[in-house]
PDB file of N, CA and C in Angstrom:
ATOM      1  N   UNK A   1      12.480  -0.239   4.630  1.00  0.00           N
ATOM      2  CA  UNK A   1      12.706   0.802   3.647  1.00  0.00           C
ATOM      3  C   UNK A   1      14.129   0.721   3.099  1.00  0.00           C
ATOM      4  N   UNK A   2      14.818   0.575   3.743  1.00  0.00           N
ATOM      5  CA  UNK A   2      16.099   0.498   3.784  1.00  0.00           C
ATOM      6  C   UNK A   2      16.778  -0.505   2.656  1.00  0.00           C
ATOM      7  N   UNK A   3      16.047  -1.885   2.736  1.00  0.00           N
ATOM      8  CA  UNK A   3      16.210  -2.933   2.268  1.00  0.00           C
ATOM      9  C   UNK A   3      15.500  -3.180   0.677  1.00  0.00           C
ATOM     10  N   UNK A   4      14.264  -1.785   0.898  1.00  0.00           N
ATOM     11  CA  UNK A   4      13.190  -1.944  -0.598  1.00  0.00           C
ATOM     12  C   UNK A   4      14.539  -1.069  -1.517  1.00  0.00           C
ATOM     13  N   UNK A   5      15.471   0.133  -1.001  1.00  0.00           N
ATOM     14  CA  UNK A   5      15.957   0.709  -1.329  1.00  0.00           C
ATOM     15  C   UNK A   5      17.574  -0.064  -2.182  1.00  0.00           C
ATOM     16  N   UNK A   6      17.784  -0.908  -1.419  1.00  0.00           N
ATOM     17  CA  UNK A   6      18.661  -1.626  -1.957  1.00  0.00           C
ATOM     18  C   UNK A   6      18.380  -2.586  -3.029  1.00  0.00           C
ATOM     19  N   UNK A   7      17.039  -3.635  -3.078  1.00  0.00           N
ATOM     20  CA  UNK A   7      16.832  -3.986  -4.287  1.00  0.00           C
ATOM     21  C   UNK A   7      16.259  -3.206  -5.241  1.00  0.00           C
ATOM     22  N   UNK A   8      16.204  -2.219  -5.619  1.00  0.00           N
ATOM     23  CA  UNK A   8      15.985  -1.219  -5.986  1.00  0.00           C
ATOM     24  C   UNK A   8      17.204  -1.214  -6.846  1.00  0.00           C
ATOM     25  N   UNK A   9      18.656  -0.588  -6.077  1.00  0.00           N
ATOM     26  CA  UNK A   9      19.499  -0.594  -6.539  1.00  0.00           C
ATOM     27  C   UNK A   9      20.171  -1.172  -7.727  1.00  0.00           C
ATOM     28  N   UNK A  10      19.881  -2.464  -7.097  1.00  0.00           N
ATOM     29  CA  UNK A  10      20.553  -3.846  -7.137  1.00  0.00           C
ATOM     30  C   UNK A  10      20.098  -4.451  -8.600  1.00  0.00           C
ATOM     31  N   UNK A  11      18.134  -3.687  -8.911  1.00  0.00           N
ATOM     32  CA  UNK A  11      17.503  -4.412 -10.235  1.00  0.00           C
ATOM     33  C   UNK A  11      18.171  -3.276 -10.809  1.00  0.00           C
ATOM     34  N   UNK A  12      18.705  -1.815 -10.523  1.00  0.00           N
ATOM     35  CA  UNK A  12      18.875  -0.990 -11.315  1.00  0.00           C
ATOM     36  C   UNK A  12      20.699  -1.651 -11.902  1.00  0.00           C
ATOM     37  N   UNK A  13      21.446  -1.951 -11.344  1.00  0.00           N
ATOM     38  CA  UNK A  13      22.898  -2.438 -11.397  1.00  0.00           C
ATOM     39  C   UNK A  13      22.524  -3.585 -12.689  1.00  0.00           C
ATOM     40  N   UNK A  14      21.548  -4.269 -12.051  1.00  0.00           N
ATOM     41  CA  UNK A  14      21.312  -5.586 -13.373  1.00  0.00           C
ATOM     42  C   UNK A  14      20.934  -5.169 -15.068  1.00  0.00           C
ATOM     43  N   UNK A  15      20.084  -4.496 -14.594  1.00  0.00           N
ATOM     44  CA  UNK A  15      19.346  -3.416 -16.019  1.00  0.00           C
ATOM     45  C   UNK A  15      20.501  -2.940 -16.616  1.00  0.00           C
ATOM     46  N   UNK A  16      21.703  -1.532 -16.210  1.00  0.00           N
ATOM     47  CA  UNK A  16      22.616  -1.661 -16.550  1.00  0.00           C
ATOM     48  C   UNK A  16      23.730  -1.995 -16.933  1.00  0.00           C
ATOM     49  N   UNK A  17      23.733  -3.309 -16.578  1.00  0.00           N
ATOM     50  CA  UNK A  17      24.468  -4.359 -17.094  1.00  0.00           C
ATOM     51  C   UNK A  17      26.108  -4.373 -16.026  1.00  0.00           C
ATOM     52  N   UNK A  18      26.428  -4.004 -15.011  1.00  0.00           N
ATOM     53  CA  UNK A  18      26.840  -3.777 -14.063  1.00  0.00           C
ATOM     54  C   UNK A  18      27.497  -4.866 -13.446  1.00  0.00           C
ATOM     55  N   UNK A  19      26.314  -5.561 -13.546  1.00  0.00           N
ATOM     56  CA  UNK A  19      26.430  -7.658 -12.850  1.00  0.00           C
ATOM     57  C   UNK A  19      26.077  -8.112 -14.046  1.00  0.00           C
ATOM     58  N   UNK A  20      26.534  -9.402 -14.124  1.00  0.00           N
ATOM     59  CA  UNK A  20      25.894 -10.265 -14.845  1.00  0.00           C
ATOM     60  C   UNK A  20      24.733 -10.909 -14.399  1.00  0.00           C
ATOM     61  N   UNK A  21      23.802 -10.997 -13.652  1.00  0.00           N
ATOM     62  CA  UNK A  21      22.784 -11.292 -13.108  1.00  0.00           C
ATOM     63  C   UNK A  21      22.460 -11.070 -11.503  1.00  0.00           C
ATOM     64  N   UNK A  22      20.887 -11.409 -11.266  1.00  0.00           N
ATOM     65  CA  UNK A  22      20.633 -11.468  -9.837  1.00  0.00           C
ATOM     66  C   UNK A  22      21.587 -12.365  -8.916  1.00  0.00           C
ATOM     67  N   UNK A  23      22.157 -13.097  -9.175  1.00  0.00           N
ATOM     68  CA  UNK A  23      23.238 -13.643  -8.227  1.00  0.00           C
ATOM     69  C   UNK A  23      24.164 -12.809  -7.925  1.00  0.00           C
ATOM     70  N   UNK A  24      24.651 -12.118  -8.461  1.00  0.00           N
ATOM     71  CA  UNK A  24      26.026 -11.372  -8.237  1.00  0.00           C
ATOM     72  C   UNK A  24      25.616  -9.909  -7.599  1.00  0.00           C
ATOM     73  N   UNK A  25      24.595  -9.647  -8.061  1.00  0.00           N
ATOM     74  CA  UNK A  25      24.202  -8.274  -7.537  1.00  0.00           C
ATOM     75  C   UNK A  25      23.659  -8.449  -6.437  1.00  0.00           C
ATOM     76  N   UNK A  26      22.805  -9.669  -5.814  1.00  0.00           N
ATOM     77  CA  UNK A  26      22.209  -9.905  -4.619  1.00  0.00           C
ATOM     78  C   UNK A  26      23.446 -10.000  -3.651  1.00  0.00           C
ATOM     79  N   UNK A  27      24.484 -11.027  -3.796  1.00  0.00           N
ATOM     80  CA  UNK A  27      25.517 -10.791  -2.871  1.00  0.00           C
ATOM     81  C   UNK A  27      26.367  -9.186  -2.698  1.00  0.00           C
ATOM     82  N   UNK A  28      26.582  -8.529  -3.784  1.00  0.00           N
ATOM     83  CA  UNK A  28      27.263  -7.176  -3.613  1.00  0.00           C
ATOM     84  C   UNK A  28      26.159  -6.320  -3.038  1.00  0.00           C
ATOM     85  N   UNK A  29      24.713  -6.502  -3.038  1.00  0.00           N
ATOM     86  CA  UNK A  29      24.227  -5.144  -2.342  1.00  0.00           C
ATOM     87  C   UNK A  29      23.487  -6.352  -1.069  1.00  0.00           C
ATOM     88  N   UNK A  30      23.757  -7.389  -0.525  1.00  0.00           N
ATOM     89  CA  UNK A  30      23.390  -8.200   0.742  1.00  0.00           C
ATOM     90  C   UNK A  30      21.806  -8.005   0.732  1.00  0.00           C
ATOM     91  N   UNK A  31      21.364  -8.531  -0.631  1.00  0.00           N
ATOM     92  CA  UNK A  31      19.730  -8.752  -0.520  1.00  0.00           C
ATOM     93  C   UNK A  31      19.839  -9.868  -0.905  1.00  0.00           C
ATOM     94  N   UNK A  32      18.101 -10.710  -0.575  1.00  0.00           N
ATOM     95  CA  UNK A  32      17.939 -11.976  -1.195  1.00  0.00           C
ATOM     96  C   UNK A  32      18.144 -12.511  -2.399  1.00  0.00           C
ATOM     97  N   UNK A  33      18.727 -13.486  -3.086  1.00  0.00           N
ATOM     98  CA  UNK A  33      18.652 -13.425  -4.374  1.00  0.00           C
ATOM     99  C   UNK A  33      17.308 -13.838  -5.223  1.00  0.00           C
ATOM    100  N   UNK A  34      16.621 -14.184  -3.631  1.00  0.00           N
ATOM    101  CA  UNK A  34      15.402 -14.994  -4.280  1.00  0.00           C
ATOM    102  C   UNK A  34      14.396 -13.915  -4.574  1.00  0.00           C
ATOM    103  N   UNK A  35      13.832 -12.849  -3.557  1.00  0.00           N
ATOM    104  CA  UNK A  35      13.711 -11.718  -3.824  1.00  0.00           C
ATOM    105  C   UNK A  35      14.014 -10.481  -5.140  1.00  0.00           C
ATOM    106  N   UNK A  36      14.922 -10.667  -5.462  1.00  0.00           N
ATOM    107  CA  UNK A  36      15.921  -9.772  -6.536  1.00  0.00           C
ATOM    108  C   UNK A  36      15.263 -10.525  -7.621  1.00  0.00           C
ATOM    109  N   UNK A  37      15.942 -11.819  -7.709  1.00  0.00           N
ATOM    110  CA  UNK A  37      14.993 -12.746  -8.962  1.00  0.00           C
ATOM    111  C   UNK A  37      13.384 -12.695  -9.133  1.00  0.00           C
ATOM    112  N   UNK A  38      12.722 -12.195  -7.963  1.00  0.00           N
ATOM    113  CA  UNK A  38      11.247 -12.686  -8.554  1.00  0.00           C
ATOM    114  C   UNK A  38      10.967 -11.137  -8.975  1.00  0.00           C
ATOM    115  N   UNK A  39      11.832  -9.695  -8.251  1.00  0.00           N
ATOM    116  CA  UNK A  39      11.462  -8.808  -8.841  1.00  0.00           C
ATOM    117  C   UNK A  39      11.617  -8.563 -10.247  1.00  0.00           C
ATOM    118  N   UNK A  40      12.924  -8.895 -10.279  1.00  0.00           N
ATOM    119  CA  UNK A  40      13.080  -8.926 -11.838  1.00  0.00           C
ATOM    120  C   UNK A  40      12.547  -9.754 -13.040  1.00  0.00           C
ATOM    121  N   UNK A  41      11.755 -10.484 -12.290  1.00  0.00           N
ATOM    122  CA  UNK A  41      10.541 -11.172 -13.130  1.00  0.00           C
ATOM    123  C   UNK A  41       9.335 -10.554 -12.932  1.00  0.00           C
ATOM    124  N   UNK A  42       8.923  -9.515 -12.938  1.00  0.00           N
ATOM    125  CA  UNK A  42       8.182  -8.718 -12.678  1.00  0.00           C
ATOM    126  C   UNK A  42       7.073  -8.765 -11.500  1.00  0.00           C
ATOM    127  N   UNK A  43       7.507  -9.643 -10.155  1.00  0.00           N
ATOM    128  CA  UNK A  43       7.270  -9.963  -8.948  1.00  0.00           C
ATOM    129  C   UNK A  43       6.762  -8.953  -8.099  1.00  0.00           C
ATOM    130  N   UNK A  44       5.977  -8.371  -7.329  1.00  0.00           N
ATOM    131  CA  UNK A  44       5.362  -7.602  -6.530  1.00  0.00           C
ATOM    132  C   UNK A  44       5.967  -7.564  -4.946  1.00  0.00           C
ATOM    133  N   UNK A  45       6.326  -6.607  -4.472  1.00  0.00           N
ATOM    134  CA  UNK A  45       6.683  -6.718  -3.372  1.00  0.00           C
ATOM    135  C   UNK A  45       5.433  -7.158  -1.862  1.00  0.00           C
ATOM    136  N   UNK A  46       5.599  -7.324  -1.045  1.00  0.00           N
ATOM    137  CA  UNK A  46       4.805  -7.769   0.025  1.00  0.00           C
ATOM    138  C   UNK A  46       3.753  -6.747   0.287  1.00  0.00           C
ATOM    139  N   UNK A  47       4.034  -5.427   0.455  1.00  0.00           N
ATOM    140  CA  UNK A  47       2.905  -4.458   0.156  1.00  0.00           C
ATOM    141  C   UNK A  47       2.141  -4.246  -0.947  1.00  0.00           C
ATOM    142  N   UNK A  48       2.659  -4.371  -2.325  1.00  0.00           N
ATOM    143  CA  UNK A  48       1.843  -4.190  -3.121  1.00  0.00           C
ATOM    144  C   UNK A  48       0.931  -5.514  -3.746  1.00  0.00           C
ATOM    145  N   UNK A  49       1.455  -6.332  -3.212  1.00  0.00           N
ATOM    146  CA  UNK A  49       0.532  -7.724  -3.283  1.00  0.00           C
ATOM    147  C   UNK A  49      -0.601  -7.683  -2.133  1.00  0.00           C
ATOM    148  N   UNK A  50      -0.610  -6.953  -1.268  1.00  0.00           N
ATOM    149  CA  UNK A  50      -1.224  -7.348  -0.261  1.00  0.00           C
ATOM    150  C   UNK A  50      -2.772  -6.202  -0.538  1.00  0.00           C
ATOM    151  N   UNK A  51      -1.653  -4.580  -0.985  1.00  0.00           N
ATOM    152  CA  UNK A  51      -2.679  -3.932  -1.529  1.00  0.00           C
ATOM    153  C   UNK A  51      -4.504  -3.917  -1.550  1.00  0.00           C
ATOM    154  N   UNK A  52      -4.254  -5.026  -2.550  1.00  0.00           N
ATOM    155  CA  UNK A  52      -5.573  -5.374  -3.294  1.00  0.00           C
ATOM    156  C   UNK A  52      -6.966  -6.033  -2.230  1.00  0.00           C
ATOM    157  N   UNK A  53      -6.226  -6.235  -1.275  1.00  0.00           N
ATOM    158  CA  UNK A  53      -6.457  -6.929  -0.299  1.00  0.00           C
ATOM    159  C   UNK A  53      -7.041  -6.140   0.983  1.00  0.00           C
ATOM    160  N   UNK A  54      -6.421  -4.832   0.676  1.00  0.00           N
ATOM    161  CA  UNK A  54      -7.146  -3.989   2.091  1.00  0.00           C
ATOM    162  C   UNK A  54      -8.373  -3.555   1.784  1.00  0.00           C
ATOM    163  N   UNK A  55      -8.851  -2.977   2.675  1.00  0.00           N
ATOM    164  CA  UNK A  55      -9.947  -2.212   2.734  1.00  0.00           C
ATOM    165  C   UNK A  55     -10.445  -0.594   2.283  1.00  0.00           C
ATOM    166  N   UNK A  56      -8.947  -0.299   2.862  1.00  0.00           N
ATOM    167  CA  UNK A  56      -8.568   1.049   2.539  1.00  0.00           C
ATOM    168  C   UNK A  56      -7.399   1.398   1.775  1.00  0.00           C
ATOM    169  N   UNK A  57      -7.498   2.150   0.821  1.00  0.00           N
ATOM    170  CA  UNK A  57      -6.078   2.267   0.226  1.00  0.00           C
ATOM    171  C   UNK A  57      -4.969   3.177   1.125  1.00  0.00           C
ATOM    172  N   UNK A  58      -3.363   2.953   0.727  1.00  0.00           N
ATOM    173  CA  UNK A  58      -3.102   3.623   1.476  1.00  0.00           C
ATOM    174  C   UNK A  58      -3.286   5.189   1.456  1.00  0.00           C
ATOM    175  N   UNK A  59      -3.609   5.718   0.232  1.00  0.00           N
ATOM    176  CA  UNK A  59      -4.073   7.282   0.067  1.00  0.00           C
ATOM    177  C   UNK A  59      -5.143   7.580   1.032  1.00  0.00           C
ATOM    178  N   UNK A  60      -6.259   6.131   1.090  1.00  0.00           N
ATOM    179  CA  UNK A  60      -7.287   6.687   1.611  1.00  0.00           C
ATOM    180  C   UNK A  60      -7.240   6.396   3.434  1.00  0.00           C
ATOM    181  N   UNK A  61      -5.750   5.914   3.822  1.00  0.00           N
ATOM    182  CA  UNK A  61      -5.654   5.728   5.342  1.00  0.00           C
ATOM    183  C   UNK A  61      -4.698   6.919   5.732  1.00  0.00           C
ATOM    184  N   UNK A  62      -4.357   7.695   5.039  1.00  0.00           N
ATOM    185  CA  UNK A  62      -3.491   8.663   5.121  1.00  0.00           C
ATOM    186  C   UNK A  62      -4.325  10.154   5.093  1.00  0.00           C
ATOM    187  N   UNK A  63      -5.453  10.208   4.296  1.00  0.00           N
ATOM    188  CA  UNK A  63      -6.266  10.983   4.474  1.00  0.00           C
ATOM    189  C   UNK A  63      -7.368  11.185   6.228  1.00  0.00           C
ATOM    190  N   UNK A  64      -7.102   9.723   6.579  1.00  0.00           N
ATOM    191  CA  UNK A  64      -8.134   9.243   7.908  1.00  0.00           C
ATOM    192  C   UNK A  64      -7.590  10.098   9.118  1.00  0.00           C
ATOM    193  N   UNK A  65      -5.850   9.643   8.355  1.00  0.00           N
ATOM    194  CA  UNK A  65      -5.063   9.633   9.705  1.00  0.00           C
ATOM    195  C   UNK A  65      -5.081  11.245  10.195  1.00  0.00           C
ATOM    196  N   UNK A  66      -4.906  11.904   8.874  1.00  0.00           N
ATOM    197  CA  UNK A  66      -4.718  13.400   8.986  1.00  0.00           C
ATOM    198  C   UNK A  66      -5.849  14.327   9.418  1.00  0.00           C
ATOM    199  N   UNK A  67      -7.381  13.330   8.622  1.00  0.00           N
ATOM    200  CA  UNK A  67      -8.318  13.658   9.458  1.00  0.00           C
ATOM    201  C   UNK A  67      -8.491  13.502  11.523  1.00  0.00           C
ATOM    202  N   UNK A  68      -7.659  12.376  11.672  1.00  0.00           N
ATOM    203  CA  UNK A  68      -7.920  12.141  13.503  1.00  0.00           C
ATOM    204  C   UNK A  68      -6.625  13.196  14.016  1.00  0.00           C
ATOM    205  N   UNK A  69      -5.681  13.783  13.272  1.00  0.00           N
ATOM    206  CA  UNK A  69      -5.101  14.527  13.708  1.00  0.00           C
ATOM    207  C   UNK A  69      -5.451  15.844  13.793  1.00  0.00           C
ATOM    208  N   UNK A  70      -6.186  16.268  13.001  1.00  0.00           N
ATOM    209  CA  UNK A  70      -6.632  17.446  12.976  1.00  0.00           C
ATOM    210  C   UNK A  70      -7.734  17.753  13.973  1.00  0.00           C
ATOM    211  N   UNK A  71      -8.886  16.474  14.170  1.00  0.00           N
ATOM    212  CA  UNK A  71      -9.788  16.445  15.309  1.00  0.00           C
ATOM    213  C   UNK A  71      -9.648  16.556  16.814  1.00  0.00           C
ATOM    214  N   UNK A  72      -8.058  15.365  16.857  1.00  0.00           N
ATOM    215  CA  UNK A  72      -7.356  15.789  18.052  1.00  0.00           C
ATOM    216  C   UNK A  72      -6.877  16.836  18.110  1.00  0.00           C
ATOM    217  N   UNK A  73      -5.700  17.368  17.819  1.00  0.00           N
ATOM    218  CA  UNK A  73      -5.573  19.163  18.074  1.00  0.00           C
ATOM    219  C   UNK A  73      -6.463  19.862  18.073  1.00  0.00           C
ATOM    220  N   UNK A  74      -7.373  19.707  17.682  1.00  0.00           N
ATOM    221  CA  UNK A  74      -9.032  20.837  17.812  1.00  0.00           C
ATOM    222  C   UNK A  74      -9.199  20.555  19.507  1.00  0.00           C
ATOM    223  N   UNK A  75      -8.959  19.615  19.758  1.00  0.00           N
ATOM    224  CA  UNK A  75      -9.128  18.795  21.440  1.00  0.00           C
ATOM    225  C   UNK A  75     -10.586  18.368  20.845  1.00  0.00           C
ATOM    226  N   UNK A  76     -10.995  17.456  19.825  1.00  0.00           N
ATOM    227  CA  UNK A  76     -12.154  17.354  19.812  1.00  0.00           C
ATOM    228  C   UNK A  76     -12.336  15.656  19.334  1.00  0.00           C
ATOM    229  N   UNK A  77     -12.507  14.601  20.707  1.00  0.00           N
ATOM    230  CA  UNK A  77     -12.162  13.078  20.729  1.00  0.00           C
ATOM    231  C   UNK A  77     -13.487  12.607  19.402  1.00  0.00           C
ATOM    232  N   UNK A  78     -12.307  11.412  18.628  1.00  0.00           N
ATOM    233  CA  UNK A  78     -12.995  10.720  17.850  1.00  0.00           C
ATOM    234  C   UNK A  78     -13.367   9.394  18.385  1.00  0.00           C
ATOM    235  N   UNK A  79     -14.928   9.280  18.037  1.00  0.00           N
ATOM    236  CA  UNK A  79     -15.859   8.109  18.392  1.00  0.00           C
ATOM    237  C   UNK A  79     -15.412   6.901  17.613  1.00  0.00           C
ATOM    238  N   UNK A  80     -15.472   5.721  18.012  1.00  0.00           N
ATOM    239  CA  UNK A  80     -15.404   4.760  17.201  1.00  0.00           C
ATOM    240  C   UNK A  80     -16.133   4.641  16.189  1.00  0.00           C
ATOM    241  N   UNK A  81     -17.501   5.049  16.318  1.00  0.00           N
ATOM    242  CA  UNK A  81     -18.349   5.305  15.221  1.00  0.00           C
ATOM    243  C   UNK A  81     -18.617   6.588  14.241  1.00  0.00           C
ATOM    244  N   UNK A  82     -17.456   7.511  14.789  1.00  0.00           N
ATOM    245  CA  UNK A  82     -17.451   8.230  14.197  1.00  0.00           C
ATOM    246  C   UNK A  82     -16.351   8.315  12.955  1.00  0.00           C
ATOM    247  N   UNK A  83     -15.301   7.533  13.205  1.00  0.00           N
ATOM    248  CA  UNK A  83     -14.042   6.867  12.931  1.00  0.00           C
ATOM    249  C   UNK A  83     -14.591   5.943  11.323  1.00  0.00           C
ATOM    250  N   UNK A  84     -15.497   4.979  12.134  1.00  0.00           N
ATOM    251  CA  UNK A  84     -15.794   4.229  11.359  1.00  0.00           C
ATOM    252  C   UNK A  84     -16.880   5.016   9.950  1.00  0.00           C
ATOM    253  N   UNK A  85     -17.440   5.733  10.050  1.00  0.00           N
ATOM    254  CA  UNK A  85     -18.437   6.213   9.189  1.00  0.00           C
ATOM    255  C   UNK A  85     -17.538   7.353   8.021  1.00  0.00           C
ATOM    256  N   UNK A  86     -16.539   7.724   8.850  1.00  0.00           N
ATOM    257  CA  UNK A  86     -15.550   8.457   7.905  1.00  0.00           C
ATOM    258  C   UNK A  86     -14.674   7.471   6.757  1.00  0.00           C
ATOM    259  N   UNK A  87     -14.482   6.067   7.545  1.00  0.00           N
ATOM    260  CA  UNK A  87     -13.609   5.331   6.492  1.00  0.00           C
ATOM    261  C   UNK A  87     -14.640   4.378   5.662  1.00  0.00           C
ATOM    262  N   UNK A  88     -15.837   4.739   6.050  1.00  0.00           N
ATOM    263  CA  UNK A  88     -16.732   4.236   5.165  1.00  0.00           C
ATOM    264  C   UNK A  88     -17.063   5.146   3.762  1.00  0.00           C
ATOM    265  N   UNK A  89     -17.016   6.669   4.390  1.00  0.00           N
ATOM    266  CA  UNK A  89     -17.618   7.447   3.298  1.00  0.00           C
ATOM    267  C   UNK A  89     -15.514   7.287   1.969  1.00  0.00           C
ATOM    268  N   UNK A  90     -14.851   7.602   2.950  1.00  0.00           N
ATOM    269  CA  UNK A  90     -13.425   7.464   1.951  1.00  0.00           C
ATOM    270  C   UNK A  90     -13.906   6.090   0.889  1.00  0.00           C
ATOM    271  N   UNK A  91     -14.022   4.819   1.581  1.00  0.00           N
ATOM    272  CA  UNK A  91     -13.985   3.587   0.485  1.00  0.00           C
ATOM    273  C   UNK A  91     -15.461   4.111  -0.467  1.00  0.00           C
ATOM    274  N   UNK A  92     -16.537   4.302  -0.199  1.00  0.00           N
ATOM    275  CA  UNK A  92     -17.513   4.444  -0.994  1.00  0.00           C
ATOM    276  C   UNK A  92     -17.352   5.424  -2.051  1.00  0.00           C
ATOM    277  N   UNK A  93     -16.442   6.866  -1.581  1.00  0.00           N
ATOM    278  CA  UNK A  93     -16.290   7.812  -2.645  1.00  0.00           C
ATOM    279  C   UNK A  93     -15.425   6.954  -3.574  1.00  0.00           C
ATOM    280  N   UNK A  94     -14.098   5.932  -3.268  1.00  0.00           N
ATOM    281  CA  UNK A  94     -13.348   5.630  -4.106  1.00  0.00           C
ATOM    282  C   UNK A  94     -14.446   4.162  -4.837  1.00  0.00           C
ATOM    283  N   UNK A  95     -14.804   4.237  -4.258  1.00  0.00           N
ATOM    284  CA  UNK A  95     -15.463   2.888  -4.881  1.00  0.00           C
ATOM    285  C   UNK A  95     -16.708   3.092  -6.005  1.00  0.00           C
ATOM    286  N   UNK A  96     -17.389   4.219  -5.791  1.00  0.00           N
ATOM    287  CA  UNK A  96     -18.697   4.851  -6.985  1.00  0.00           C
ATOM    288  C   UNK A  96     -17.594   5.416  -8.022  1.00  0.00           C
ATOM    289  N   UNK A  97     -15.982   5.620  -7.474  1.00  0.00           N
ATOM    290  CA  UNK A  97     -15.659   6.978  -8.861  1.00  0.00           C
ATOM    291  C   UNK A  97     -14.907   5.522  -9.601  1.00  0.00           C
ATOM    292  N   UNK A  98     -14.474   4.022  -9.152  1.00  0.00           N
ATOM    293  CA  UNK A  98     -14.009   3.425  -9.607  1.00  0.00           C
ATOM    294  C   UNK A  98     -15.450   3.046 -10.546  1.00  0.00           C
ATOM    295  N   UNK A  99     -16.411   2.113  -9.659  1.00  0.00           N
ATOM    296  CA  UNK A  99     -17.482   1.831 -10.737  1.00  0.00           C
ATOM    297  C   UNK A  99     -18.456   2.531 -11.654  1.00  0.00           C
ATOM    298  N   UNK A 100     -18.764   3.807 -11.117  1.00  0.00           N
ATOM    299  CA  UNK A 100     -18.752   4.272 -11.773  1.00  0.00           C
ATOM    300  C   UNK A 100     -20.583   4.233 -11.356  1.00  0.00           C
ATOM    301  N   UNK A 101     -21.061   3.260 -10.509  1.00  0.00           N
ATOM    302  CA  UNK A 101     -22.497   3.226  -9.900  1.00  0.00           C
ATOM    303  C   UNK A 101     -22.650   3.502  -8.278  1.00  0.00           C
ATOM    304  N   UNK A 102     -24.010   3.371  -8.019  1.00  0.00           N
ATOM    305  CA  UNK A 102     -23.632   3.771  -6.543  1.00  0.00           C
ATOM    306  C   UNK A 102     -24.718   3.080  -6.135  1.00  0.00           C
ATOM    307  N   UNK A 103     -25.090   1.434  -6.631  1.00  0.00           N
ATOM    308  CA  UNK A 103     -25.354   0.558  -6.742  1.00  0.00           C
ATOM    309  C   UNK A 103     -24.272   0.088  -6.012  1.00  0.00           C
ATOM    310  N   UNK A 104     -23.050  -0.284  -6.346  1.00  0.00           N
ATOM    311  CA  UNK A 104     -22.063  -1.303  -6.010  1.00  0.00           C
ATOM    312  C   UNK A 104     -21.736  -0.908  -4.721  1.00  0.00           C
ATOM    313  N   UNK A 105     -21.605   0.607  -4.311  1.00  0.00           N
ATOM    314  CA  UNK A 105     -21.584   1.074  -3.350  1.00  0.00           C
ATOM    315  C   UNK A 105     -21.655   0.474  -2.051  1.00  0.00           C
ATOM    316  N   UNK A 106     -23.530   0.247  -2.435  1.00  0.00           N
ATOM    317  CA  UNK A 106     -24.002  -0.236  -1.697  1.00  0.00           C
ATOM    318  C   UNK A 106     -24.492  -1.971  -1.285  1.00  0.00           C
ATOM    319  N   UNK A 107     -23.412  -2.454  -1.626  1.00  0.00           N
ATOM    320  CA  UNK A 107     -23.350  -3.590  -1.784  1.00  0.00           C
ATOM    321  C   UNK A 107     -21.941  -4.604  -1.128  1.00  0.00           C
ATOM    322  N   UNK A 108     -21.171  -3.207  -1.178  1.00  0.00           N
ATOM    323  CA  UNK A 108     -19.787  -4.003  -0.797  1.00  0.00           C
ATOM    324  C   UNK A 108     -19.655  -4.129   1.085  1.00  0.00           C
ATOM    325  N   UNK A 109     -19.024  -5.140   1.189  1.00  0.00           N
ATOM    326  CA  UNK A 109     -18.675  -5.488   2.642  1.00  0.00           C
ATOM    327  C   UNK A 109     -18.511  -4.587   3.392  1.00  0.00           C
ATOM    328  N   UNK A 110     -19.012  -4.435   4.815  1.00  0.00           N
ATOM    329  CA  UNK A 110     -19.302  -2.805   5.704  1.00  0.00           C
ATOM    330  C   UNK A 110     -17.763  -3.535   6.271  1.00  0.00           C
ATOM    331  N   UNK A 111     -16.937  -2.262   6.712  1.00  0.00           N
ATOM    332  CA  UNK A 111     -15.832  -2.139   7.407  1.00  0.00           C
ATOM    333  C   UNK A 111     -16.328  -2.729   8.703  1.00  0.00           C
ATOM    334  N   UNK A 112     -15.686  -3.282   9.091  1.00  0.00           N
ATOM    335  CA  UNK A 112     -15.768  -4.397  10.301  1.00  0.00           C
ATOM    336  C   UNK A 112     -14.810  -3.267  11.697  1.00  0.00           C
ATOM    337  N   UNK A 113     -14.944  -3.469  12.500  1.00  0.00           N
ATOM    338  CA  UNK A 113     -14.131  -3.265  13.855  1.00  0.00           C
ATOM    339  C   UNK A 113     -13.044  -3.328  13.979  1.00  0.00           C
ATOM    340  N   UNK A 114     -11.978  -4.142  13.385  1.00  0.00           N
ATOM    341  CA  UNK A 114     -10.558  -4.408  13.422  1.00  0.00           C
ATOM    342  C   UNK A 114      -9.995  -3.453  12.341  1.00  0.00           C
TER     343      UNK A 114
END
């Protein structure tokens, strides 16, 4: 976080004209320059590349989480299969309001165990 916060900075210093480029600003705020350069080529960071790639978004693992917290303080233990059928119904709601069918729904890859 710490480090997303500094190139952050660092594209904001460049934008303003501050540095003369990602070289100079990567050494004054001690980030990569290689990093700094691909953001400022409109480059994706490691989470949001990876994104596309999960299963669950993070809205919809943050909703899970708050759901197993709330079950635990009830004192009331979550099943693995009970776990699992909840992060099934999260991807399917996001997935019929993306397509828009509930066809596709039922079609996409079942959440696996891991």
């Amino acid at each position: 976080a710490q480090n997303k916060a500094k190139i952050l900075e660092a594209t904001q210093a460049i934008k303003n004209k501050t540095f003369s480029g990602p070289y100079a600003a990567a050494a004054h705020f001690n980030v990569s320059r290689h990093t700094l350069s691909r953001r400022m080529a409109g480059g994706l960071s490691h989470a949001q590349a990876a994104a596309s790639q999960q299963i669950l978004s993070n809205t919809e693992e943050k909703s899970l989480i708050r759901w197993i917290t709330r079950y635990t303080a009830a004192g009331t233990p979550i099943s693995p299969s009970l776990l699992l059928e909840m992060a099934e119904l999260l991807r399917a709601r996001r997935v019929r309001r993306d397509s828009g069918s509930e066809a596709v729904t039922k079609t996409t890859t079942p959440i696996g165990h891991e």
